[in-house]
PDB file of N, CA and C in Angstrom:
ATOM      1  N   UNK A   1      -5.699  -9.000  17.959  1.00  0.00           N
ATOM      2  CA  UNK A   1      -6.294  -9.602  19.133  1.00  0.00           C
ATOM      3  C   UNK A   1      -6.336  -8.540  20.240  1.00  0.00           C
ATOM      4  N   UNK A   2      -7.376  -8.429  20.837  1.00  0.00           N
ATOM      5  CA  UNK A   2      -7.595  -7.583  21.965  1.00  0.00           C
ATOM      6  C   UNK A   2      -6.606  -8.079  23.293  1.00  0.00           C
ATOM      7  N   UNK A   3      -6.091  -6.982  24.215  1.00  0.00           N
ATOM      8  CA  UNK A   3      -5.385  -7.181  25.389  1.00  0.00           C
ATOM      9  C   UNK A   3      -6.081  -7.916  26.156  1.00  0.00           C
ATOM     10  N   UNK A   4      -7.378  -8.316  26.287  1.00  0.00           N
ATOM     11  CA  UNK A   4      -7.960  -8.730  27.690  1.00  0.00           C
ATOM     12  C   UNK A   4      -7.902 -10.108  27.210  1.00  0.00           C
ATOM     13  N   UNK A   5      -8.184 -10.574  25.495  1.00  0.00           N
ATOM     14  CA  UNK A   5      -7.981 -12.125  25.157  1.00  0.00           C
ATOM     15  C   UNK A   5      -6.556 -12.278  25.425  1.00  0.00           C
ATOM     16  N   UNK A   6      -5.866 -11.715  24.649  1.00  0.00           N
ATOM     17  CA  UNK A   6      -4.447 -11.870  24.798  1.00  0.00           C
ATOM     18  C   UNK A   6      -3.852 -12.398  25.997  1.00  0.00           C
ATOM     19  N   UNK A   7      -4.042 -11.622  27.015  1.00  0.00           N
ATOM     20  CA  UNK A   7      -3.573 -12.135  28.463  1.00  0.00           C
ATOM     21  C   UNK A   7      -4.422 -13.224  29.223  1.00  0.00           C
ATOM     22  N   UNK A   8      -5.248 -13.409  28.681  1.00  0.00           N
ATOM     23  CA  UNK A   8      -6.326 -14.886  28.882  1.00  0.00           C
ATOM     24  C   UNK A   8      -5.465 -16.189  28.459  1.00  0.00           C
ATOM     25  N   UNK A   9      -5.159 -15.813  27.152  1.00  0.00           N
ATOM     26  CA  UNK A   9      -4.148 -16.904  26.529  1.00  0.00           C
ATOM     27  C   UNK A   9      -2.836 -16.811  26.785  1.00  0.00           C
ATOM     28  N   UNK A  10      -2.046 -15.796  27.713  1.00  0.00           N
ATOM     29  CA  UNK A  10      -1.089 -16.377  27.588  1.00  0.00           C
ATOM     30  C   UNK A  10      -0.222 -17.681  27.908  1.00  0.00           C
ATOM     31  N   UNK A  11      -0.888 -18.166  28.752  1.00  0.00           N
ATOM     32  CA  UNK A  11      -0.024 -19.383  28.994  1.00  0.00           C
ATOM     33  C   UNK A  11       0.041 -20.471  27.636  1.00  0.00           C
ATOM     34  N   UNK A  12      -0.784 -20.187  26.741  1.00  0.00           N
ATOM     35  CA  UNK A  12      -0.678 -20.829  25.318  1.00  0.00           C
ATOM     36  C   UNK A  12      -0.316 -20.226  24.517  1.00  0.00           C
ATOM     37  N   UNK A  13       0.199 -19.032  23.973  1.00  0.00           N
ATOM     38  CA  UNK A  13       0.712 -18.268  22.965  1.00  0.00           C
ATOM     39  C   UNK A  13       1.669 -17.658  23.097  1.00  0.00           C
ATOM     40  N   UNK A  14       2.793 -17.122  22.314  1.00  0.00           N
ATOM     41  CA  UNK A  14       4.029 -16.801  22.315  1.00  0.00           C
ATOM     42  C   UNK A  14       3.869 -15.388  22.185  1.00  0.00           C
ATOM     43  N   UNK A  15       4.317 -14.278  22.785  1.00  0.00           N
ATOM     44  CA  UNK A  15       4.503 -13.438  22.676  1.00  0.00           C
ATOM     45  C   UNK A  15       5.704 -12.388  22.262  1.00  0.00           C
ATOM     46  N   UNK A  16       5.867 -11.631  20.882  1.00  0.00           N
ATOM     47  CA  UNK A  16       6.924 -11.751  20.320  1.00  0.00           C
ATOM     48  C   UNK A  16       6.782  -9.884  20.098  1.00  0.00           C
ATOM     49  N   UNK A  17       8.044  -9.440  20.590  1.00  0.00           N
ATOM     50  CA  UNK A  17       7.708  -7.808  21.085  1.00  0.00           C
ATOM     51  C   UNK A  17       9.057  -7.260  19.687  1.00  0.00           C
ATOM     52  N   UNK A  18       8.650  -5.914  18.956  1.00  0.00           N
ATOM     53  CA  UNK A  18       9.084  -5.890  17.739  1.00  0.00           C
ATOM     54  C   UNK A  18       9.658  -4.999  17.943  1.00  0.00           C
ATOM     55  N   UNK A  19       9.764  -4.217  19.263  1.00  0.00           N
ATOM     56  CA  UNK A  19      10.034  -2.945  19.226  1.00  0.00           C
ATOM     57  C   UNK A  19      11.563  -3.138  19.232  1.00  0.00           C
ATOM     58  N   UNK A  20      12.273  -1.850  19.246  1.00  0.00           N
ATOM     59  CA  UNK A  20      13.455  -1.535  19.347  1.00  0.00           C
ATOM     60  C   UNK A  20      14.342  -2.166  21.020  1.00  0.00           C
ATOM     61  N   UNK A  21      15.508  -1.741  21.162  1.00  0.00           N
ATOM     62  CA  UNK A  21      15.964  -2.439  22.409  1.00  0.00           C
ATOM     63  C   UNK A  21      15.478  -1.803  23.502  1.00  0.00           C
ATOM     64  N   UNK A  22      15.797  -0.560  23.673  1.00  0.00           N
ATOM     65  CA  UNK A  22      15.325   0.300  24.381  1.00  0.00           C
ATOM     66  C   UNK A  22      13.905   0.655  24.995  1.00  0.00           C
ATOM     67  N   UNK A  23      12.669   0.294  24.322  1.00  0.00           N
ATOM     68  CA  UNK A  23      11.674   0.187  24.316  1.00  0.00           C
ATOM     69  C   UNK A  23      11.665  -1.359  25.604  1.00  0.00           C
ATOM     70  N   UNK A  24      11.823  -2.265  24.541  1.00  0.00           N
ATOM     71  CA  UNK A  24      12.500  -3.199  25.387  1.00  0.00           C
ATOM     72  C   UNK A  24      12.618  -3.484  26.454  1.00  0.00           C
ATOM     73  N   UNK A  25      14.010  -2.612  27.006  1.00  0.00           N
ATOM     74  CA  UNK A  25      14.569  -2.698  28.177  1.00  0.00           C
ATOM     75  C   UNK A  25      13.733  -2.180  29.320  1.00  0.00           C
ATOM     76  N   UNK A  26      12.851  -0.713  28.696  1.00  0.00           N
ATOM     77  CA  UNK A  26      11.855  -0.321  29.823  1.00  0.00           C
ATOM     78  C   UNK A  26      11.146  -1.028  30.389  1.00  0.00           C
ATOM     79  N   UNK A  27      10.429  -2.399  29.409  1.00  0.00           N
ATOM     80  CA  UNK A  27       8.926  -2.905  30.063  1.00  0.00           C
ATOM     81  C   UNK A  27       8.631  -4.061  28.426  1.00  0.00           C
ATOM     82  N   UNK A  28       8.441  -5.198  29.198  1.00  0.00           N
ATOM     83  CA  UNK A  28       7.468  -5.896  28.053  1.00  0.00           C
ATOM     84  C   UNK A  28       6.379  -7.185  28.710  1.00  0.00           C
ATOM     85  N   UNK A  29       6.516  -8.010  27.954  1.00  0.00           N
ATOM     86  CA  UNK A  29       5.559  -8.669  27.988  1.00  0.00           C
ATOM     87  C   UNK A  29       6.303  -9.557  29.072  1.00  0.00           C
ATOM     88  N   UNK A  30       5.830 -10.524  30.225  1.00  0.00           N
ATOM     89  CA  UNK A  30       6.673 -11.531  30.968  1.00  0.00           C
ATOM     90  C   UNK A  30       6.458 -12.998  29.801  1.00  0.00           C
ATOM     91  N   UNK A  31       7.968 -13.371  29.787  1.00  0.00           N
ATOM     92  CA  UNK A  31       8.161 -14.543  28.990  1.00  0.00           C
ATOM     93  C   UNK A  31       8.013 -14.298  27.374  1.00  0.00           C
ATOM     94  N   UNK A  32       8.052 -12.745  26.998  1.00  0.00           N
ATOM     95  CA  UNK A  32       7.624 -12.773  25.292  1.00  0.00           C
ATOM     96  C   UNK A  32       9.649 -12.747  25.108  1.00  0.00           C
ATOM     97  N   UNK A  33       9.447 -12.985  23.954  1.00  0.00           N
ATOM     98  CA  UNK A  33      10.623 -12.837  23.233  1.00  0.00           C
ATOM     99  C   UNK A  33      11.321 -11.482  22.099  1.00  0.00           C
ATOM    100  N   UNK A  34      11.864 -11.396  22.171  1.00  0.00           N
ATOM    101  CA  UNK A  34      12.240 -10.007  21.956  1.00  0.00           C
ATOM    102  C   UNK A  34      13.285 -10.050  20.313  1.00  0.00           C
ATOM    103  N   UNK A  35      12.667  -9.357  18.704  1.00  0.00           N
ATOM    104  CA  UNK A  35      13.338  -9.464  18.102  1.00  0.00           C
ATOM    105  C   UNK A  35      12.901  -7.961  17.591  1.00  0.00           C
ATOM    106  N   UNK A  36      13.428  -7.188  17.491  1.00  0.00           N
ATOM    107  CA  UNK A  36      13.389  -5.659  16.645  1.00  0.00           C
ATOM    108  C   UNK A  36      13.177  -5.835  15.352  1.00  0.00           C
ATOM    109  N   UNK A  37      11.491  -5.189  14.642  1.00  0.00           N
ATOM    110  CA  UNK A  37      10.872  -5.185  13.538  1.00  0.00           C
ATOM    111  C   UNK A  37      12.116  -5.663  12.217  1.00  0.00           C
ATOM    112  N   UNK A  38      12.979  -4.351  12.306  1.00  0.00           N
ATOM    113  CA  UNK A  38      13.958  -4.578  11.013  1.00  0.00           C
ATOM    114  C   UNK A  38      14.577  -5.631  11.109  1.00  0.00           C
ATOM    115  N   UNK A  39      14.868  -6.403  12.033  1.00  0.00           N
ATOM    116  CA  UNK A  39      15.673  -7.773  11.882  1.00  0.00           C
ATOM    117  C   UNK A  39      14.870  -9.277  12.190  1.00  0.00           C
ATOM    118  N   UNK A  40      13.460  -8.662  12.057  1.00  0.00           N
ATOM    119  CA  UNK A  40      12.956 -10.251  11.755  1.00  0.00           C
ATOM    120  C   UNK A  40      12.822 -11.022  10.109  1.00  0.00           C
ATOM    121  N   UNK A  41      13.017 -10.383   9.645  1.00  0.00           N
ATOM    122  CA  UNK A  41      13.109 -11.230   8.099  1.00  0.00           C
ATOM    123  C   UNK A  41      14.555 -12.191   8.370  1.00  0.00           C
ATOM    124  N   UNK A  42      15.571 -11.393   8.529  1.00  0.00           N
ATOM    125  CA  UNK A  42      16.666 -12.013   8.667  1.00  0.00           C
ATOM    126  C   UNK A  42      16.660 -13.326  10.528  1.00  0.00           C
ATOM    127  N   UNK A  43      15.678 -12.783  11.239  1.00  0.00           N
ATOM    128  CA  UNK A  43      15.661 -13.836  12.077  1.00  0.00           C
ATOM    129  C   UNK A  43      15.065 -14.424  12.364  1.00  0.00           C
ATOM    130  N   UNK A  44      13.829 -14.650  11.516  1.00  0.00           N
ATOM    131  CA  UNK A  44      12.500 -15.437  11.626  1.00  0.00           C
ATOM    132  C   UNK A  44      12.540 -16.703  11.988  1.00  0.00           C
ATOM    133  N   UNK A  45      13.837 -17.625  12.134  1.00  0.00           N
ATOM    134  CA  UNK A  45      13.424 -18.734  12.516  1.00  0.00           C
ATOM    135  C   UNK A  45      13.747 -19.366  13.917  1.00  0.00           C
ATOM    136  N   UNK A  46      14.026 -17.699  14.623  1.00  0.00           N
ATOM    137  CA  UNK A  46      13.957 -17.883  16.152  1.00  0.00           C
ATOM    138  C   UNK A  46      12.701 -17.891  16.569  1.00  0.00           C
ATOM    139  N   UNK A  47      11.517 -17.600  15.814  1.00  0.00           N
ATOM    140  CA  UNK A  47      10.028 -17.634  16.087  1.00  0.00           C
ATOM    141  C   UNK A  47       9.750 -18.698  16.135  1.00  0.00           C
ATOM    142  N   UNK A  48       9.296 -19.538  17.137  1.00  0.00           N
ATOM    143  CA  UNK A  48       8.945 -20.911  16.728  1.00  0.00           C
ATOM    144  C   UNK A  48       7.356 -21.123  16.343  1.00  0.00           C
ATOM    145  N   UNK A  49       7.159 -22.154  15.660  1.00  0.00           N
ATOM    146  CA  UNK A  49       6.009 -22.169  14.730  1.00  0.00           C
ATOM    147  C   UNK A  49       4.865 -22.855  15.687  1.00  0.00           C
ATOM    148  N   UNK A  50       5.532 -23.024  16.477  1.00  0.00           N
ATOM    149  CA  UNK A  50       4.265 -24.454  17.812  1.00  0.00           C
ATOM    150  C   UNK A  50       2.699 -23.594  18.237  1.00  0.00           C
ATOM    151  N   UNK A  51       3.537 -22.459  18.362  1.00  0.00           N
ATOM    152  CA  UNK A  51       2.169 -21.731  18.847  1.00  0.00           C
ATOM    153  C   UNK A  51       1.926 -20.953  18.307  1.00  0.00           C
ATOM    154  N   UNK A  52       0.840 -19.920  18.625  1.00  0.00           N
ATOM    155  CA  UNK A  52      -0.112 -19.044  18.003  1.00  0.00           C
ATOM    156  C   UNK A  52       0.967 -17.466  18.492  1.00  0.00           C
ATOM    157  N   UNK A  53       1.063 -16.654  17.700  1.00  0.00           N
ATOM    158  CA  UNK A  53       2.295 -15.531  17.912  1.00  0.00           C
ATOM    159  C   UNK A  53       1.705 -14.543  18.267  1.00  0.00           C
ATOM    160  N   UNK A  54       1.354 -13.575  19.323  1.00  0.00           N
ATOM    161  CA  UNK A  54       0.978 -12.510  19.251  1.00  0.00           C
ATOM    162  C   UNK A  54       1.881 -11.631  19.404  1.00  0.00           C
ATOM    163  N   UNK A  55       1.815 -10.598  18.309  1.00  0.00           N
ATOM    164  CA  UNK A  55       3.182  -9.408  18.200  1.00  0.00           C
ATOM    165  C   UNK A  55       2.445  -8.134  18.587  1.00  0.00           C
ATOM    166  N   UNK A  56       3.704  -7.729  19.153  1.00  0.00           N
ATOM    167  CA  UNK A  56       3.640  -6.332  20.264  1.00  0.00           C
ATOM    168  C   UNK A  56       4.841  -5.391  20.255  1.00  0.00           C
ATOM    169  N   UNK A  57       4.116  -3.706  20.259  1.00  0.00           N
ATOM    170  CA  UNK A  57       4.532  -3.332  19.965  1.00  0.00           C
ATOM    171  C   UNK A  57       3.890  -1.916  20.840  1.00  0.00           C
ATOM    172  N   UNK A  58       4.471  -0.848  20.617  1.00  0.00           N
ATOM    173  CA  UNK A  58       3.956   0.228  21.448  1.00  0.00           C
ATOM    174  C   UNK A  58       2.590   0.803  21.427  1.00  0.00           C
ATOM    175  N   UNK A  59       1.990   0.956  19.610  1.00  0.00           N
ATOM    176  CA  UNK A  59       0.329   1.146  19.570  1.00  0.00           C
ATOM    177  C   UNK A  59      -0.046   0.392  19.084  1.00  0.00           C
ATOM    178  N   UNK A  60       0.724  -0.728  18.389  1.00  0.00           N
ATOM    179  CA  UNK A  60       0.061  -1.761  17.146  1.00  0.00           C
ATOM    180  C   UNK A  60       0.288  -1.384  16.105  1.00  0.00           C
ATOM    181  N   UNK A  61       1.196  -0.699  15.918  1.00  0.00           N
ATOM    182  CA  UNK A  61       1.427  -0.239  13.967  1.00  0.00           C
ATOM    183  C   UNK A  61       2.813  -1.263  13.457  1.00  0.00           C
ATOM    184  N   UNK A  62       3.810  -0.885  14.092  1.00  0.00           N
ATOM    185  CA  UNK A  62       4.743  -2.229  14.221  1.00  0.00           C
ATOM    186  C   UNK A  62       4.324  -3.173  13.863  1.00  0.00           C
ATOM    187  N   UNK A  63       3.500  -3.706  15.091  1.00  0.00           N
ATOM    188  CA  UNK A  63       3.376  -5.169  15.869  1.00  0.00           C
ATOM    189  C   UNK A  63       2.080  -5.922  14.192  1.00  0.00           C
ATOM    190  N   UNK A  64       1.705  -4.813  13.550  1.00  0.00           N
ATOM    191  CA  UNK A  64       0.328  -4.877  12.589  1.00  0.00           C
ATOM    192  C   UNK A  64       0.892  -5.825  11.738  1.00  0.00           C
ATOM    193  N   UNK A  65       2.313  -4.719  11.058  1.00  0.00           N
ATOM    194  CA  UNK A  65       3.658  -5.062   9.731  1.00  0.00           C
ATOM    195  C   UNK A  65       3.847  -6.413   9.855  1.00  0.00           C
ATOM    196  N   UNK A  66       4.498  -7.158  11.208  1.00  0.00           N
ATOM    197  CA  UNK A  66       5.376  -7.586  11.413  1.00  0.00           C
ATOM    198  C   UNK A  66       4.318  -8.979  11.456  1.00  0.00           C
ATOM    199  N   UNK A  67       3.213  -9.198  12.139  1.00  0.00           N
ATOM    200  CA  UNK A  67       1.956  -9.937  12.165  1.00  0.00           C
ATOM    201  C   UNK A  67       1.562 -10.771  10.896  1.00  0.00           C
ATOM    202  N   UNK A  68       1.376  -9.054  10.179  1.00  0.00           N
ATOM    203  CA  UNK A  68       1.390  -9.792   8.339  1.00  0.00           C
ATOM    204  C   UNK A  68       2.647 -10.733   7.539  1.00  0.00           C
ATOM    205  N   UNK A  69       3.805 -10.066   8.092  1.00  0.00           N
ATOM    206  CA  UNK A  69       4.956 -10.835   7.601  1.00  0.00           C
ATOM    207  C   UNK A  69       5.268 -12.379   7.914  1.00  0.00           C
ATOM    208  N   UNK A  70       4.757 -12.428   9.455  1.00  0.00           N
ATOM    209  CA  UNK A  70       4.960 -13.563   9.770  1.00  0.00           C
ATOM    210  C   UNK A  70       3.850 -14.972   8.925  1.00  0.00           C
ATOM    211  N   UNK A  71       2.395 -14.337   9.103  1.00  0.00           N
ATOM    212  CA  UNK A  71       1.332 -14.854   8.381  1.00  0.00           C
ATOM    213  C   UNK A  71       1.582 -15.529   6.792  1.00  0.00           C
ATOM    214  N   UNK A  72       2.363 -14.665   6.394  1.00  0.00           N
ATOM    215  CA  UNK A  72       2.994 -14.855   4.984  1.00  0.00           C
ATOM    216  C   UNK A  72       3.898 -15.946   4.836  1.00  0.00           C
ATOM    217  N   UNK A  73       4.950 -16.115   6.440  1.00  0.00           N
ATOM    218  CA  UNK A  73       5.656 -16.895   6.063  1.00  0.00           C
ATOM    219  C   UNK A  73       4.962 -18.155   6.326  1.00  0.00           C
ATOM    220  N   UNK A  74       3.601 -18.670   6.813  1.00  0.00           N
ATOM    221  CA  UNK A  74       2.643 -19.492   7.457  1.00  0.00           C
ATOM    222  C   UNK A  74       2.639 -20.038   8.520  1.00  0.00           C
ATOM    223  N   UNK A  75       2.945 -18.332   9.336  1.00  0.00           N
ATOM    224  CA  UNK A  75       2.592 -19.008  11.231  1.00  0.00           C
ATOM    225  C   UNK A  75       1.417 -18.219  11.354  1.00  0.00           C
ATOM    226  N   UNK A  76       0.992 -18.820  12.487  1.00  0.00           N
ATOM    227  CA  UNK A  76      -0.553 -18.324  12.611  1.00  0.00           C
ATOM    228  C   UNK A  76       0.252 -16.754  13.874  1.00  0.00           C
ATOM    229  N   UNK A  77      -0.379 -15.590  13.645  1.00  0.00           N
ATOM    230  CA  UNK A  77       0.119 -14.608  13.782  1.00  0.00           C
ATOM    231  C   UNK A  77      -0.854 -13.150  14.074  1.00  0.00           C
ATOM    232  N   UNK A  78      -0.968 -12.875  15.190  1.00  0.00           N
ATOM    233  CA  UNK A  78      -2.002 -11.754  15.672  1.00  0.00           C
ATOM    234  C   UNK A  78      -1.198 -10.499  16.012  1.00  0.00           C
ATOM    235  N   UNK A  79      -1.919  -9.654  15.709  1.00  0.00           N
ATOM    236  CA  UNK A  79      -1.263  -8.115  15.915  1.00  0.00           C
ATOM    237  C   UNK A  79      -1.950  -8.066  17.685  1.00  0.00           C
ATOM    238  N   UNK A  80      -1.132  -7.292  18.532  1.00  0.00           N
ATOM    239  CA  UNK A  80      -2.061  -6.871  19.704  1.00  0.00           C
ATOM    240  C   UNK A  80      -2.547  -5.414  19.430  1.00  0.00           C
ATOM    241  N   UNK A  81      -3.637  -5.656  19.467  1.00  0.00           N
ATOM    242  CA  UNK A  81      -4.300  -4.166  19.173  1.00  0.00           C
ATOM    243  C   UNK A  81      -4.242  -3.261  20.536  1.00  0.00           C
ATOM    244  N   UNK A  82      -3.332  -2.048  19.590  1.00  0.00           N
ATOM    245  CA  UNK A  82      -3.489  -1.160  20.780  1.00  0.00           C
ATOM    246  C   UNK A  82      -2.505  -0.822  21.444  1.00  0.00           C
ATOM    247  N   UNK A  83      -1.433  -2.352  21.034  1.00  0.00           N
ATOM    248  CA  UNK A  83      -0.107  -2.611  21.985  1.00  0.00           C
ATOM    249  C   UNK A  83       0.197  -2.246  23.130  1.00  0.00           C
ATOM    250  N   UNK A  84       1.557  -2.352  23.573  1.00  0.00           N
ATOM    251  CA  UNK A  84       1.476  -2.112  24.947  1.00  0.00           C
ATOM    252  C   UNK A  84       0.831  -0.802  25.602  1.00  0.00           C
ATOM    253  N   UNK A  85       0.692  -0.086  24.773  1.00  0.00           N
ATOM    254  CA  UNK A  85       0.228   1.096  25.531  1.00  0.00           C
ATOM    255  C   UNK A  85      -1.598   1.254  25.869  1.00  0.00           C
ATOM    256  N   UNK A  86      -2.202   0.001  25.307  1.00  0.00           N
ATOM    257  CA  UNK A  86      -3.241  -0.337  25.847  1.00  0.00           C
ATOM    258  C   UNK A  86      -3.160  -1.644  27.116  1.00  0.00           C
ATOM    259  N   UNK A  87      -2.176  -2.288  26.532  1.00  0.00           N
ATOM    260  CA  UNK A  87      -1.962  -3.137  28.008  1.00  0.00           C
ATOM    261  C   UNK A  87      -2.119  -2.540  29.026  1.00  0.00           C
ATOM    262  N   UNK A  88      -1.040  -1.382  29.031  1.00  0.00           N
ATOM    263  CA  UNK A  88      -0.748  -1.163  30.581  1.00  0.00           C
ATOM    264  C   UNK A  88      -2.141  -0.478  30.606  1.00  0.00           C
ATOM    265  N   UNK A  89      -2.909   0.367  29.798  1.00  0.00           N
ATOM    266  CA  UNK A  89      -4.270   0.983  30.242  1.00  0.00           C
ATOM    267  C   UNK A  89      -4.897   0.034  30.859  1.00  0.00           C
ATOM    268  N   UNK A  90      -5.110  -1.460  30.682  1.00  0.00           N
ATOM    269  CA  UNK A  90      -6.131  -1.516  31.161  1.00  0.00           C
ATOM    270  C   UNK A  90      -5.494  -2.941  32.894  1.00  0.00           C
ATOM    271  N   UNK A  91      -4.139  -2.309  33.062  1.00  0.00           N
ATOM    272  CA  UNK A  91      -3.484  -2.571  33.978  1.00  0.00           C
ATOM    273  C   UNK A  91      -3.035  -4.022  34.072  1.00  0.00           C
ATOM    274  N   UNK A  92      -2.888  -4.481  32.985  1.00  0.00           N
ATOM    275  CA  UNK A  92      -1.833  -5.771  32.412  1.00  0.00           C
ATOM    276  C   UNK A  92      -0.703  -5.640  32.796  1.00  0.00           C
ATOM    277  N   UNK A  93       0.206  -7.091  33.764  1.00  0.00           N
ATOM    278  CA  UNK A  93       1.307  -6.590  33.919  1.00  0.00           C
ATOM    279  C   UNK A  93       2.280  -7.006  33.005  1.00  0.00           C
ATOM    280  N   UNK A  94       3.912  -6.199  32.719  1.00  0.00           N
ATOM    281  CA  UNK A  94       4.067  -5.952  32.388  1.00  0.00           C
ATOM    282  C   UNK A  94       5.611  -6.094  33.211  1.00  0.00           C
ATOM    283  N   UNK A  95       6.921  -6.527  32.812  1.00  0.00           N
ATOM    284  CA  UNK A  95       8.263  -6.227  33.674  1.00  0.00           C
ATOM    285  C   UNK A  95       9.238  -5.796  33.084  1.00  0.00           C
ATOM    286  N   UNK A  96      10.336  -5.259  33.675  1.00  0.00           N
ATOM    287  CA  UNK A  96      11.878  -4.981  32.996  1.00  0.00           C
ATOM    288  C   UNK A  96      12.776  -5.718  33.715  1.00  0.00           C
ATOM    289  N   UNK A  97      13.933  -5.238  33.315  1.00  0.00           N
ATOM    290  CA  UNK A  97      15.335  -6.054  34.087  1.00  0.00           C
ATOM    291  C   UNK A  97      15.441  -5.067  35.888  1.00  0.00           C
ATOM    292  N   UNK A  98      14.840  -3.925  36.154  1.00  0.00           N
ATOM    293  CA  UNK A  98      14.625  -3.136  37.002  1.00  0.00           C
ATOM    294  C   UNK A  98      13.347  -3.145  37.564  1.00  0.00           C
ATOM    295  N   UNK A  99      12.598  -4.017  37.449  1.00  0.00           N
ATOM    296  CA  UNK A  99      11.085  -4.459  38.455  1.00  0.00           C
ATOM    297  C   UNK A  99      10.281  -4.103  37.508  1.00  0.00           C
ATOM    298  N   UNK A 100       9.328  -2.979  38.111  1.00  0.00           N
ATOM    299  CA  UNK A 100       8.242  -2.614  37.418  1.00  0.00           C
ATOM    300  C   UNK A 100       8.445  -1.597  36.002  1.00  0.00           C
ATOM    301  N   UNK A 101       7.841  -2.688  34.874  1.00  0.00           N
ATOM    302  CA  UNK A 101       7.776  -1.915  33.576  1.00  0.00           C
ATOM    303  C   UNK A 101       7.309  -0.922  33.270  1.00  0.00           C
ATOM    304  N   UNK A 102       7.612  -0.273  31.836  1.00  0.00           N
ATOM    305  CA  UNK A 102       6.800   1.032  31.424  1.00  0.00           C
ATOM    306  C   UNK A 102       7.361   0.938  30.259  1.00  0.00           C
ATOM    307  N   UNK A 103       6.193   2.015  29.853  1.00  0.00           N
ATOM    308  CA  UNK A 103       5.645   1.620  28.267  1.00  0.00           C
ATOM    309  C   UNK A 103       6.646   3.460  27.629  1.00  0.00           C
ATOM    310  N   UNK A 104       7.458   2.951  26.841  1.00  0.00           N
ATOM    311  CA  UNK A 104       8.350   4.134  26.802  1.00  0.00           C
ATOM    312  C   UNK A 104       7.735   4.887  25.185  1.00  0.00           C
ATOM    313  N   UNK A 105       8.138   5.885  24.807  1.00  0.00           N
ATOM    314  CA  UNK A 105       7.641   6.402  23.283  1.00  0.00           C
ATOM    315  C   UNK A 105       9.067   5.607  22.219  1.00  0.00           C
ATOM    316  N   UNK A 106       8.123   4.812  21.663  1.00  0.00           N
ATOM    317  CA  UNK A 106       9.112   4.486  20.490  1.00  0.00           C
ATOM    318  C   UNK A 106       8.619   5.495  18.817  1.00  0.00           C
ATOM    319  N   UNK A 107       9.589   4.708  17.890  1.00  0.00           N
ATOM    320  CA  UNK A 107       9.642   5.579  16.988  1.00  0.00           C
ATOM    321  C   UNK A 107       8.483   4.379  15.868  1.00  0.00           C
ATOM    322  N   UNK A 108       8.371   5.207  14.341  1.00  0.00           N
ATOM    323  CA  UNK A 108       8.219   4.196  13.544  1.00  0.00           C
ATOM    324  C   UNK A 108       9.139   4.603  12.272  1.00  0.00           C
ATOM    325  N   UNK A 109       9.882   3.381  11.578  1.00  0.00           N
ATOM    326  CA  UNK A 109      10.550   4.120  10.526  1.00  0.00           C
ATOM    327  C   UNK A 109       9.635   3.694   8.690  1.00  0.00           C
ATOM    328  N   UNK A 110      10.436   3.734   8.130  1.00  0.00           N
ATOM    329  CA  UNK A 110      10.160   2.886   6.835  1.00  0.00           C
ATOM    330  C   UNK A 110       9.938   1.898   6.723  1.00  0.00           C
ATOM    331  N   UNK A 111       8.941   1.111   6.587  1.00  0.00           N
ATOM    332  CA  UNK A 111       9.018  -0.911   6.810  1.00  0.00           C
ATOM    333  C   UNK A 111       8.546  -1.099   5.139  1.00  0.00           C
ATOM    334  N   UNK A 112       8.839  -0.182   4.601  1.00  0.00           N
ATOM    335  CA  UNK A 112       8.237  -0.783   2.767  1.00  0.00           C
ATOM    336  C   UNK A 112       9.294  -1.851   2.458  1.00  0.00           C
ATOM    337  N   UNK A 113      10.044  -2.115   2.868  1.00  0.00           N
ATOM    338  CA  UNK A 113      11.105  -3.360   2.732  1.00  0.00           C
ATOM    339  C   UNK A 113      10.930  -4.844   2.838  1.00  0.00           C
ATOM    340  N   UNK A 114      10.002  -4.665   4.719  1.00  0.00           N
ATOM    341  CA  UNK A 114       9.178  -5.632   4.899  1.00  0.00           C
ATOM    342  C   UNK A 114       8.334  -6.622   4.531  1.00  0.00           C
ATOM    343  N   UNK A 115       7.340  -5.239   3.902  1.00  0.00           N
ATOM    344  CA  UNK A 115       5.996  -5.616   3.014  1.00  0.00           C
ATOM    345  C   UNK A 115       6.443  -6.034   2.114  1.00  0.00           C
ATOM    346  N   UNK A 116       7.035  -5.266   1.103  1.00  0.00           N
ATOM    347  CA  UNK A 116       7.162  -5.596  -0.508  1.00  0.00           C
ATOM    348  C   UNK A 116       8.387  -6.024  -0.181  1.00  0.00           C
ATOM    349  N   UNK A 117       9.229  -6.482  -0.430  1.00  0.00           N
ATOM    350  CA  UNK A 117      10.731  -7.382  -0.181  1.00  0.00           C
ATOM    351  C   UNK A 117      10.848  -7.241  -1.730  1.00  0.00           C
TER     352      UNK A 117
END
């Protein structure tokens, strides 16, 4: 899903950020929920199923994995294309626990675990 729909809908869709803590702590989505890629298999059923999920992540490669995984388990489930680092391009806001957010460099590791389980 593109950033400009995305933030159209948010007051109806859940926003669910995959990145690491740190990433995190810099800057995310206001009101998304926060579970780190490697530990959503094991915590998937803090996702609630009511709404439509859009997952986020620093470019969308994460947020892509984690989109498909959820889809699989049968929630309806959108990657944000581009992730936050197109948000903030096109000046979406964005907060931390310290005011104004930012979009920090995260990493990507191995997710073949994910996919193929």
């Amino acid at each position: 899903m593109d950033v400009q729909t995305a933030f159209e809908q948010r007051s109806t869709v859940l926003f669910l950020d995959v990145r690491e803590r740190y990433e995190w702590d810099a800057g995310h989505v206001a009101d998304s929920i926060h579970i780190p890629l490697m530990e959503l298999p094991q915590r998937v059923a803090e996702v609630p199923d009511t709404r439509k999920v859009i997952v986020v992540c620093q470019v969308g490669q994460r947020s892509e994995l984690a989109a498909k995984f959820l889809r699989d388990q049968g929630y309806e489930a959108h990657n944000l294309e581009g992730g936050l680092a197109r948000w903030q391009a096109a000046g979406l806001p964005f907060e931390s626990a310290g005011g104004k957010g930012e979009v920090v460099d995260g990493y990507a590791r191995d997710f073949d675990g994910l996919i193929n389980p």
